[in-house]
Protein backbone atom coordinates (compact mmCIF):
# COMPACT_ATOMS: atom_id res chain seq x y z
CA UNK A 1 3.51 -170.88 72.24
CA UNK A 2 6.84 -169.62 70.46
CA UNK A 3 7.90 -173.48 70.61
CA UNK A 4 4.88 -175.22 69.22
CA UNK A 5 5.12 -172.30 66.16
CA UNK A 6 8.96 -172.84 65.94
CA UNK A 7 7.90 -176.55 65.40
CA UNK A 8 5.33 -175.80 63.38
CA UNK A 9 7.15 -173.61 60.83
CA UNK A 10 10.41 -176.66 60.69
CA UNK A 11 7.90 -179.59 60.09
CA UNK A 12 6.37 -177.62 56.87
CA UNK A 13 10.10 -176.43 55.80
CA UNK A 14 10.89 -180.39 56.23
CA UNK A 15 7.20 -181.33 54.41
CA UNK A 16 8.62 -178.44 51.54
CA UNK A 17 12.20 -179.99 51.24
CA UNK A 18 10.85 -183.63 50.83
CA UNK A 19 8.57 -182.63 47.89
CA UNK A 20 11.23 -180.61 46.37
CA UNK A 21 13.50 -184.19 46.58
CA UNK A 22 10.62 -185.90 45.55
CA UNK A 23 10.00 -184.00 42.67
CA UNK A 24 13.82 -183.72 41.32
CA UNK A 25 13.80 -187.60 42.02
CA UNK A 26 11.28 -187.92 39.53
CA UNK A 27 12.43 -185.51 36.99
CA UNK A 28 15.38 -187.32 36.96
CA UNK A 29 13.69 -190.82 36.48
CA UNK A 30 11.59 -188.96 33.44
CA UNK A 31 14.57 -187.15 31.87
CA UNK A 32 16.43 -190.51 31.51
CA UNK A 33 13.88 -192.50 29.07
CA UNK A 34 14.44 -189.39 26.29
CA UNK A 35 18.23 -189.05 26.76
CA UNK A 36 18.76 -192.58 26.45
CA UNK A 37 16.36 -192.87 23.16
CA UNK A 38 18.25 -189.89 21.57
CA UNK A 39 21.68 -191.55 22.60
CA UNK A 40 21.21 -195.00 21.59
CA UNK A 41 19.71 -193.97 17.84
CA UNK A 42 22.59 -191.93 17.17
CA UNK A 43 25.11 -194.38 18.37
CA UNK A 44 23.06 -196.74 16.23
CA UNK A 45 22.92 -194.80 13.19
CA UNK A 46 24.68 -195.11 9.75
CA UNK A 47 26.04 -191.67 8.95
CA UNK A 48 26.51 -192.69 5.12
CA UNK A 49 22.44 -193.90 5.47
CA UNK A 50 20.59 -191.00 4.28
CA UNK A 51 17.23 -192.91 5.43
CA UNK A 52 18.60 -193.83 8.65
CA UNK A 53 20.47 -190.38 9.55
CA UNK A 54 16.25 -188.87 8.63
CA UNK A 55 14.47 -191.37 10.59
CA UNK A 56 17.26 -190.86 13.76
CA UNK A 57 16.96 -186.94 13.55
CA UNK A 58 12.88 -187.23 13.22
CA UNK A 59 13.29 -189.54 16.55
CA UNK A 60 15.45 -186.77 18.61
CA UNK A 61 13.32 -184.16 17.33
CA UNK A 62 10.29 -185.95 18.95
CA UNK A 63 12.22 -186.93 21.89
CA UNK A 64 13.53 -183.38 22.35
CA UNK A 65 10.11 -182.13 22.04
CA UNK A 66 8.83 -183.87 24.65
CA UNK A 67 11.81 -182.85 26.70
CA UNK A 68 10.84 -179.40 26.15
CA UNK A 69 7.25 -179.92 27.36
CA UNK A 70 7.93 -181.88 30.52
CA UNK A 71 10.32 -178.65 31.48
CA UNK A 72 7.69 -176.50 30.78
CA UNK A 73 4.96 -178.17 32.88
CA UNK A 74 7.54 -178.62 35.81
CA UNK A 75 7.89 -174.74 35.54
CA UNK A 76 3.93 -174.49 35.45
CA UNK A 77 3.81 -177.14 38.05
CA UNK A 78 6.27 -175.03 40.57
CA UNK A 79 4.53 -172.22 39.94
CA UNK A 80 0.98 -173.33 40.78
CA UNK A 81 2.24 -175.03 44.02
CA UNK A 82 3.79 -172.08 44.65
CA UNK A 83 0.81 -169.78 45.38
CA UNK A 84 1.43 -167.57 41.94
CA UNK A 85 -2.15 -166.35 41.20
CA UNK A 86 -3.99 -163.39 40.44
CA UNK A 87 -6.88 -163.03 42.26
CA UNK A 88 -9.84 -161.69 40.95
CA UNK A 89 -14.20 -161.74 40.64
CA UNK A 90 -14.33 -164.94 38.06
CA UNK A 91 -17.87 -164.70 36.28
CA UNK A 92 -18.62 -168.15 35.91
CA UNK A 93 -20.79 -168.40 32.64
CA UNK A 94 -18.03 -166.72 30.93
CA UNK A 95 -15.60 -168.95 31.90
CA UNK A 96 -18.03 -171.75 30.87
CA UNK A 97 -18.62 -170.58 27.79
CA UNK A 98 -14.64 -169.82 26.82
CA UNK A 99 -13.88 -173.66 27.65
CA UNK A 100 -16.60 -174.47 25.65
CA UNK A 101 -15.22 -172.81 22.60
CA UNK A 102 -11.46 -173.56 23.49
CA UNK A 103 -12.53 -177.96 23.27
CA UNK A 104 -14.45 -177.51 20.16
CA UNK A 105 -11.14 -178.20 18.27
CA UNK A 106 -9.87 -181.19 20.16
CA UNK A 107 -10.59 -183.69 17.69
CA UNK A 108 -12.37 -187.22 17.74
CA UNK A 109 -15.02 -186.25 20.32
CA UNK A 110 -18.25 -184.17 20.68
CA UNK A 111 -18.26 -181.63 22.84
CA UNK A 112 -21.25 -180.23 25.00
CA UNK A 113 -21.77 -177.81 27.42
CA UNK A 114 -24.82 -179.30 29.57
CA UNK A 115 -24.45 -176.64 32.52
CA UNK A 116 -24.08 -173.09 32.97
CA UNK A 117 -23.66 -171.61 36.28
CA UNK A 118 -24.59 -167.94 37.14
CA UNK A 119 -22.63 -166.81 39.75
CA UNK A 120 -19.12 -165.59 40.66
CA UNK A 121 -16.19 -166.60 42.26
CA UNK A 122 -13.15 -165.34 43.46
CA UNK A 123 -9.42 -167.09 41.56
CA UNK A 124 -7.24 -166.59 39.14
CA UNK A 125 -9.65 -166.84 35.80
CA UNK A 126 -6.51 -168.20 33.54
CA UNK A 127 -5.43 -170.70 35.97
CA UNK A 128 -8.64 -172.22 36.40
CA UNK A 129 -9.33 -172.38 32.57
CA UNK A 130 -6.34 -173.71 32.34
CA UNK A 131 -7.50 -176.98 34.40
CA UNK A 132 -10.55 -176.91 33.36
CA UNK A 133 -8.75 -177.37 29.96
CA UNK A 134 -6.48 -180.18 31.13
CA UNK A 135 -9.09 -182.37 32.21
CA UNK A 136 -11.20 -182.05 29.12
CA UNK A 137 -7.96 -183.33 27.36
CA UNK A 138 -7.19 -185.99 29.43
CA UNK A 139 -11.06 -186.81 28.28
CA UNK A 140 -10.32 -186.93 24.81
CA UNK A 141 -7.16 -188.95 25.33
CA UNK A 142 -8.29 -191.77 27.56
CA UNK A 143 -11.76 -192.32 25.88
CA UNK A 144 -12.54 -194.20 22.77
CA UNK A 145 -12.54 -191.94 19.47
CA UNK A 146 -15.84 -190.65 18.72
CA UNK A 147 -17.69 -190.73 22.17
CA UNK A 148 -18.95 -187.20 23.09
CA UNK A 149 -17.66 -185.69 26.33
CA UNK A 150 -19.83 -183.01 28.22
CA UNK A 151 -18.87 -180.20 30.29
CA UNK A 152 -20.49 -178.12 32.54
CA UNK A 153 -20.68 -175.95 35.59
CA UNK A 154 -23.00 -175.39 38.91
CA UNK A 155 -23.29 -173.93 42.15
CA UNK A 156 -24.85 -174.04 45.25
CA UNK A 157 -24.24 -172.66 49.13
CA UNK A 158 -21.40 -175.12 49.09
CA UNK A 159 -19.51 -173.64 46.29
CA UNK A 160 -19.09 -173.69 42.69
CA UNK A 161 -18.06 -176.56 40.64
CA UNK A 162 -16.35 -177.00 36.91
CA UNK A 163 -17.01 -180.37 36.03
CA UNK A 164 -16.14 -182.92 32.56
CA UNK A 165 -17.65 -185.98 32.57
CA UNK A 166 -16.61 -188.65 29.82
CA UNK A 167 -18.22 -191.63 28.38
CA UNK A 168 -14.94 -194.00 28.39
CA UNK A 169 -14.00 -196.63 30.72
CA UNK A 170 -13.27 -194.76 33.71
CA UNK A 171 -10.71 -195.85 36.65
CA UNK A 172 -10.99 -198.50 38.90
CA UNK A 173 -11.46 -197.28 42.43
CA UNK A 174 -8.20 -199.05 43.57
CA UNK A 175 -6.06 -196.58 41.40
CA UNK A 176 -8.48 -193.10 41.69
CA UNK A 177 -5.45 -192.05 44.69
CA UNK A 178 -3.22 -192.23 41.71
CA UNK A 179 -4.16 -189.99 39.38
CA UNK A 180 -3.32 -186.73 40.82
CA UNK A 181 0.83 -187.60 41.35
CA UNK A 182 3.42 -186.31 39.51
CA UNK A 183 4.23 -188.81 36.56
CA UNK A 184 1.82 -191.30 37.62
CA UNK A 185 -0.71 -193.07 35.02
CA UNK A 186 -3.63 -195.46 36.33
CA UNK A 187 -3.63 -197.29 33.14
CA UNK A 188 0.32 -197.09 32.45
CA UNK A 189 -0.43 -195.49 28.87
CA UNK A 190 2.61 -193.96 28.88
CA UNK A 191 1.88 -193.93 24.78
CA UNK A 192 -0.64 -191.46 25.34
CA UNK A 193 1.04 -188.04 25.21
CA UNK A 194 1.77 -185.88 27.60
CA UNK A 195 4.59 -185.17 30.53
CA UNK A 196 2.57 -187.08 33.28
CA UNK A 197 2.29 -183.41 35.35
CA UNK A 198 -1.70 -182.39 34.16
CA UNK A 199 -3.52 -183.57 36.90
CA UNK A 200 -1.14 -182.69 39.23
CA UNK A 201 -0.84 -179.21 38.37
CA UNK A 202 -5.17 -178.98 38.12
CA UNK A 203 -4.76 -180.81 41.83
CA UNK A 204 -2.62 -177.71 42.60
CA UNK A 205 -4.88 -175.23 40.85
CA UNK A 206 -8.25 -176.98 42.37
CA UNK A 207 -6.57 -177.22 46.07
CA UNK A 208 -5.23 -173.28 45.68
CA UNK A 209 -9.01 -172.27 44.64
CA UNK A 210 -10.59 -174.07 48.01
């Protein structure tokens, strides 16, 4: 018994260490694309060109930006996957009704809240908002201007679910084991904005929640 948990506990250390490589190797891939931008526009750039010297510091500033948010969602990220939550009785029409108000500003869509559940759940109320959230904007990002979105939760004996469903073109089935990695996009918009990490930190949040 002590040498099948021995085992046990060193394959998840070794499962833990390869994510952790797995995840630095990909930081590192995403860090590169910014730094490089930032370098090459102010090697390019005419320091007696007032227009130029604008247009490179705009471009850094950007670039910088976006830095700053793909540190930021590595920290979330870590901490999700980490187990960091505050668990507590989650009444579920409030927490319908608060997501309903937060996507109400996203712009270009319509938003409606088809579903209400009444029930509660135990979680971390923020933390589930806060994918909730996420997957309403990846809604408004990958679906055509205009088209209304809907929103909506339910339950039943088999649990409780917080669903957004979209009107855009969806994903083809061959790429739906995609979207949840880290810096992974089925369509390859990597114009759309973002730091690649949303779904996989609402993966983390839905898998910690059961």
């Amino acid at each position: 018994d002590l040498s099948r948990t021995v085992n046990s506990m060193l394959d998840r250390l070794e499962g833990s260490v390869d994510v952790q490589r797995q995840l630095l190797d990909d930081v590192r891939h995403e860090l590169k694309t910014p730094i490089t931008i930032v370098r090459g526009h102010l090697e390019l750039m005419d320091p007696a060109d007032i227009e130029d010297v604008t247009t490179a510091r705009q471009i850094g500033i950007a670039e910088l930006d976006r830095m700053t948010r793909l540190v930021e969602d590595i920290d979330l990220l870590a901490t999700v996957e980490g187990g960091a939550f505050a668990t507590a009785p989650v009444d579920v029409a409030s927490l319908t009704a608060r997501i309903g108000e937060l996507v109400a500003v996203i712009p270009g869509h319509t938003w409606r809240v088809e579903q209400t559940a009444r029930d509660h759940l135990m979680g971390d109320q923020d933390r589930l908002l806060q994918a909730w959230l996420q997957l309403a904007d990846n809604a408004a990002k990958y679906t055509p201007a205009g088209s209304p979105v809907e929103l909506g939760s339910e339950s039943d004996e088999s649990g409780v679910r917080l669903w957004v469903r979209d009107h855009g073109a969806g994903i083809p089935p061959a790429h739906r084991h995609r979207i949840f990695r880290r810096f992974d996009r089925a369509h390859g918009k990597r114009s759309v904005g973002g730091s690649g990490l949303g779904l996989a930190i609402v993966d983390a949040i839905a898998k910690a929640h059961g």
